[in-house]
Protein backbone atom coordinates (compact mmCIF):
# COMPACT_ATOMS: atom_id res chain seq x y z
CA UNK A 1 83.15 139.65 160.22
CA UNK A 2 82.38 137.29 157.59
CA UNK A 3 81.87 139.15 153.67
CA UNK A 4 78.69 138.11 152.03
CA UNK A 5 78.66 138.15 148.55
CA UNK A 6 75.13 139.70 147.57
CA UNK A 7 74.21 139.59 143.90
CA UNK A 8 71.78 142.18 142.25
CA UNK A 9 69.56 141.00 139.97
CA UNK A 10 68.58 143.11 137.03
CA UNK A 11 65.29 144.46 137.22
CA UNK A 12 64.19 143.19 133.90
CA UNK A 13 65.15 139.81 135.02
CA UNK A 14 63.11 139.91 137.42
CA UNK A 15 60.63 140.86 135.06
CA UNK A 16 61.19 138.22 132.50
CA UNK A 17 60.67 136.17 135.53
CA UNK A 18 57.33 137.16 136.79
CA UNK A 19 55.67 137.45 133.60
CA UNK A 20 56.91 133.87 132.62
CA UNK A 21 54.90 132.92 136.19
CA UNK A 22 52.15 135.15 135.99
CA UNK A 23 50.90 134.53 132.14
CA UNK A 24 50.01 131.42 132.93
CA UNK A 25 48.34 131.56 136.18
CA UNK A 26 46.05 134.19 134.62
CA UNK A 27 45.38 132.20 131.37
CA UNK A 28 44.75 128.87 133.67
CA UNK A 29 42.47 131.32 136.09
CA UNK A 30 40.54 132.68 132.99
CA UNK A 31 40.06 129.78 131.43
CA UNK A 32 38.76 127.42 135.03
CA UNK A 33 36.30 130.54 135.65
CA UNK A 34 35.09 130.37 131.60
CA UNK A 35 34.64 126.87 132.07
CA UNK A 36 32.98 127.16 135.76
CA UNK A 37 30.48 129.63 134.58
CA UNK A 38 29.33 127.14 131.79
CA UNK A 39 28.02 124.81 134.22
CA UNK A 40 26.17 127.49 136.31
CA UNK A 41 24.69 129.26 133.05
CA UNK A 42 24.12 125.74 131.61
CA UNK A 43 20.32 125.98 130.17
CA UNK A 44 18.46 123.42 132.54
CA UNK A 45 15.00 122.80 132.25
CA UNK A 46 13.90 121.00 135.57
């Protein structure tokens, strides 16, 4: 049988990892919705 070399990665790696991905999505999220909810809250007066 062939030998597959399988390396672990640490666990706070993998963390490092994820937050470095999920920071941003959140701040870009947060901020599209801030700046969505302007333009449905926008005072019109027609």
């Amino acid at each position: 049988m062939a030998e597959t070399n399988v390396k672990n990665s640490s666990p706070v790696a993998i963390l490092v990892a994820w937050t470095i991905v999920v920071v941003p999505l959140i701040w870009g999220f947060s901020y599209t919705l801030a700046n969505a909810l302007k333009i449905f809250t926008a005072p019109g007066g027609h």
